[in-house]
Protein backbone atom coordinates (compact mmCIF):
# COMPACT_ATOMS: atom_id res chain seq x y z
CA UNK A 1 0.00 0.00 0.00
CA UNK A 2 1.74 3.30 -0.84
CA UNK A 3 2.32 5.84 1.52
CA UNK A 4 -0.66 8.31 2.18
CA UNK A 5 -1.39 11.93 0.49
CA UNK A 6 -0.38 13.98 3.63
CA UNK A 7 -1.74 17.54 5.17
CA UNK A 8 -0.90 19.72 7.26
CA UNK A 9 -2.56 19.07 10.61
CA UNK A 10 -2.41 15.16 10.07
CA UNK A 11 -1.19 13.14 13.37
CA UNK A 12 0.59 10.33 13.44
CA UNK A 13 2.12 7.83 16.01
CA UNK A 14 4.50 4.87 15.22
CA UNK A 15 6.39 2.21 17.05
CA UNK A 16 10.04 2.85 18.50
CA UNK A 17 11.48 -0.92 18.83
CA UNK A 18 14.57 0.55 20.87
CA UNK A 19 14.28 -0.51 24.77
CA UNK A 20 12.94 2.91 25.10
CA UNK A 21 10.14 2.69 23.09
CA UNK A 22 9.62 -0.64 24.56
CA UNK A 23 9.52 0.51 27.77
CA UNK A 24 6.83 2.73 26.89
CA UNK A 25 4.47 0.56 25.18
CA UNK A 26 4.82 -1.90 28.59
CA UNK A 27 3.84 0.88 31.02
CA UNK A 28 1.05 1.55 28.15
CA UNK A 29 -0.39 -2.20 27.46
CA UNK A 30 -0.34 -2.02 31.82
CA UNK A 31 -2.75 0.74 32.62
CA UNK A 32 -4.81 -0.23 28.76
CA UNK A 33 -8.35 -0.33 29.46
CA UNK A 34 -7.95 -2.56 25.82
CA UNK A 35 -5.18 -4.51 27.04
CA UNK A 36 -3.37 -3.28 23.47
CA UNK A 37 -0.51 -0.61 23.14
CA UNK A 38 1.88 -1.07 20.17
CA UNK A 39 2.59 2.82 20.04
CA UNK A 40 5.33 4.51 21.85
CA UNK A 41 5.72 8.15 19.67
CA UNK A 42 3.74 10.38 18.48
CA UNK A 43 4.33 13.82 16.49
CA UNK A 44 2.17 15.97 13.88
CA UNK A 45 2.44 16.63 9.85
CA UNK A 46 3.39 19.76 8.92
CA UNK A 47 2.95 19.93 5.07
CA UNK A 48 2.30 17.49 2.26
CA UNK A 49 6.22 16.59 1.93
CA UNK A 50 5.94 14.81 5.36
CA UNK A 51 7.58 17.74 7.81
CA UNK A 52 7.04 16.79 11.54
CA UNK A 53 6.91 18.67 14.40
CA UNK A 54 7.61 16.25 17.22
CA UNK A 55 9.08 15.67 20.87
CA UNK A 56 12.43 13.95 20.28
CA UNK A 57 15.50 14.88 21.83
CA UNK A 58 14.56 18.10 21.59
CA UNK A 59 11.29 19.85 20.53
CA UNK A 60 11.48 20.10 16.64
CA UNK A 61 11.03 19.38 13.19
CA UNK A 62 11.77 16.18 11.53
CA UNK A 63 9.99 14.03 8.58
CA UNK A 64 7.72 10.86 8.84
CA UNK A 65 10.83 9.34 6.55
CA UNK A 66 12.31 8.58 9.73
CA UNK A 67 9.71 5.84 10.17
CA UNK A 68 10.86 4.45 7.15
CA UNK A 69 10.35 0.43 7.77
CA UNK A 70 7.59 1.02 10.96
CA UNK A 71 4.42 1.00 11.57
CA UNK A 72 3.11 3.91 11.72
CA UNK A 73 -1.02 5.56 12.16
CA UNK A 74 -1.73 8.42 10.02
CA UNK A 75 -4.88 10.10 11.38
CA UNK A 76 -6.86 13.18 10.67
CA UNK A 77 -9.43 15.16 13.01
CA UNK A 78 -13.05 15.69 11.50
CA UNK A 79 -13.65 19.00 12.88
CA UNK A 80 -11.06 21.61 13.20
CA UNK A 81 -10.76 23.32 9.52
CA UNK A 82 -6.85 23.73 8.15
CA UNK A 83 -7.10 27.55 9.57
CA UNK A 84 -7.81 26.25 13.23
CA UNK A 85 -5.41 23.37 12.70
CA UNK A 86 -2.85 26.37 11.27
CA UNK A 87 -2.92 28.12 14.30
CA UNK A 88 -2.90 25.75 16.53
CA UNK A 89 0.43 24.21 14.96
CA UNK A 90 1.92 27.52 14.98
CA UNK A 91 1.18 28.19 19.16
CA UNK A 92 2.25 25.25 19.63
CA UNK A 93 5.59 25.46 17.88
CA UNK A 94 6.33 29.27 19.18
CA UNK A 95 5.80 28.23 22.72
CA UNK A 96 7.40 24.41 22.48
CA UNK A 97 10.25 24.70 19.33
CA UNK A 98 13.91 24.09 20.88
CA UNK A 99 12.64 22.83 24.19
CA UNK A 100 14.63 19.32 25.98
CA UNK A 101 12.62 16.14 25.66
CA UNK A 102 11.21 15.97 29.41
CA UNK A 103 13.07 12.97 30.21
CA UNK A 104 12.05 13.75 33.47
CA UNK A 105 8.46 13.75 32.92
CA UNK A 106 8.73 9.57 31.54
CA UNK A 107 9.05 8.67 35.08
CA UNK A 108 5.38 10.22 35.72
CA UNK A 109 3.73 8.09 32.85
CA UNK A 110 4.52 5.09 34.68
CA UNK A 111 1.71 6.33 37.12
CA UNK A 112 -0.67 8.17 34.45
CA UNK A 113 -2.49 10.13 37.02
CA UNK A 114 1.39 11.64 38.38
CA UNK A 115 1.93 12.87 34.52
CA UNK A 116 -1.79 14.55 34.25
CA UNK A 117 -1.56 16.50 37.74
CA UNK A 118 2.00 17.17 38.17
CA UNK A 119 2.99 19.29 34.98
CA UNK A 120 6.24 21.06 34.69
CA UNK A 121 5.25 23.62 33.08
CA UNK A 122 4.73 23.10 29.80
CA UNK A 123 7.32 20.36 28.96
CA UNK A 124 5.68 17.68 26.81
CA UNK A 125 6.53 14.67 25.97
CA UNK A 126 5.44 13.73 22.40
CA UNK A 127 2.13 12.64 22.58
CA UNK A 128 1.37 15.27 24.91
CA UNK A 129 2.65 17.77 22.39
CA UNK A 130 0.07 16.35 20.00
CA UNK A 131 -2.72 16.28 22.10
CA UNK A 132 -1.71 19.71 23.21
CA UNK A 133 -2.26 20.70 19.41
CA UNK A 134 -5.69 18.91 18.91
CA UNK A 135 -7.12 20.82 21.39
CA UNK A 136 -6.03 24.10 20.65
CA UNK A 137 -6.98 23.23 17.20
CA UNK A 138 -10.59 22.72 18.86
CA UNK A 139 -11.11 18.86 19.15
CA UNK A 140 -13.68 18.51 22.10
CA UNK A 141 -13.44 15.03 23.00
CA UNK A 142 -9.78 15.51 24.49
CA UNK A 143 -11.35 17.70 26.99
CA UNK A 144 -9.22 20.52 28.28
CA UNK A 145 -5.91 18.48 29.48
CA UNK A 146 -3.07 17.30 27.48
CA UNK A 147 -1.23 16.29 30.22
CA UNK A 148 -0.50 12.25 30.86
CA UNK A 149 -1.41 11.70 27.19
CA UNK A 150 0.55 8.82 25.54
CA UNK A 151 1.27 6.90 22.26
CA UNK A 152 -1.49 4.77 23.02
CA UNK A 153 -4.15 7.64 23.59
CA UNK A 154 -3.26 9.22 20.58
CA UNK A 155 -3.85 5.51 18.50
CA UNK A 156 -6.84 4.72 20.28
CA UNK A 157 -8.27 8.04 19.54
CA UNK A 158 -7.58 7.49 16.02
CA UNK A 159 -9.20 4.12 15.87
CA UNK A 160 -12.25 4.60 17.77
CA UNK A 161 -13.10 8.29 18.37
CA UNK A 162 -15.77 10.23 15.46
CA UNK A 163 -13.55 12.78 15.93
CA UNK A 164 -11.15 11.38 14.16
CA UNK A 165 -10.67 9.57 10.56
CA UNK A 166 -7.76 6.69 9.92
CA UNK A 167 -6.14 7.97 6.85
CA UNK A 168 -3.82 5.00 6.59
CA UNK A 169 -1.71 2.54 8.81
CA UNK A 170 0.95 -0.11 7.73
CA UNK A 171 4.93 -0.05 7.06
CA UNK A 172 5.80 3.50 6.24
CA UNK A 173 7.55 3.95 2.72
CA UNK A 174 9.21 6.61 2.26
CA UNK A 175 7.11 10.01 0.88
CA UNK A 176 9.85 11.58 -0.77
């Protein structure tokens, strides 16, 4: 299956098979009220050429390419038009671009009520960086927290939310 026609606004999450991102989908699949969790990143599309913005070492932009060989979830929100999902990308890369991955913040997720109540600040770890997006992009169903969002949020949103439309899933190819 080829590789999807991309926008700007698009979410995505993918697997990580380092110990890391094994270590996250664990603590995930634990506290899974589906007993499923086979996401451990999570980061937003930025154009049609596959530009990220995404939580990884630091706060930045990459390209879906990276995934190149994973299995990735490409999803799209069903409300928000590309002028409220323009804005919201843009606040949320003025206040987060350049930040440090909140290492600290992992330790939190292994409880998920620590990483919603005690929040840094505004240091997000990727899927809370998404999340963080959706709403200010005007997705109700998130409610009005981003913190203690994970991978596996993010994926089960996708699948099984109206909000929300599976634009593809499989072994990313490359887009470019």
């Amino acid at each position: 299956m080829d590789t999807p026609k991309l926008e700007r606004g698009m979410i995505f999450v993918t697997r990580n098979p380092m110990w890391l991102g094994r270590g996250i989908a664990a603590a995930e699949r634990f506290w899974s009220t589906d007993d499923q969790a086979e996401y451990s990143h999570a980061g937003m599309i930025l154009n049609e050429y596959g530009d990220t913005f995404e939580s990884l070492w630091t706060i930045r932009t990459a390209h879906i390419d990276a995934y190149t060989g994973e299995k990735v979830l490409v999803g799209r929100a069903t409300g928000p038009t590309a002028d409220d999902q323009d804005r919201a990308i843009r606040r949320v890369m003025d206040k987060h671009q350049g930040q440090l991955y909140p290492f600290w913040r992992l330790g939190f997720h292994l409880l998920p009520p620590l990483a919603k109540y005690i929040s840094t600040g505004g240091f997000p770890v990727c899927s809370e960086l998404v999340v963080q997006k959706e709403i200010l992009a005007g997705v109700k169903d998130w409610g009005a927290r981003w913190q203690g969002k994970n991978p596996d949020s993010v994926a089960d949103a996708i699948h099984k939310w109206d909000a929300y439309d599976v634009v593809w899933e499989g072994i990313w190819h490359p887009v470019t």
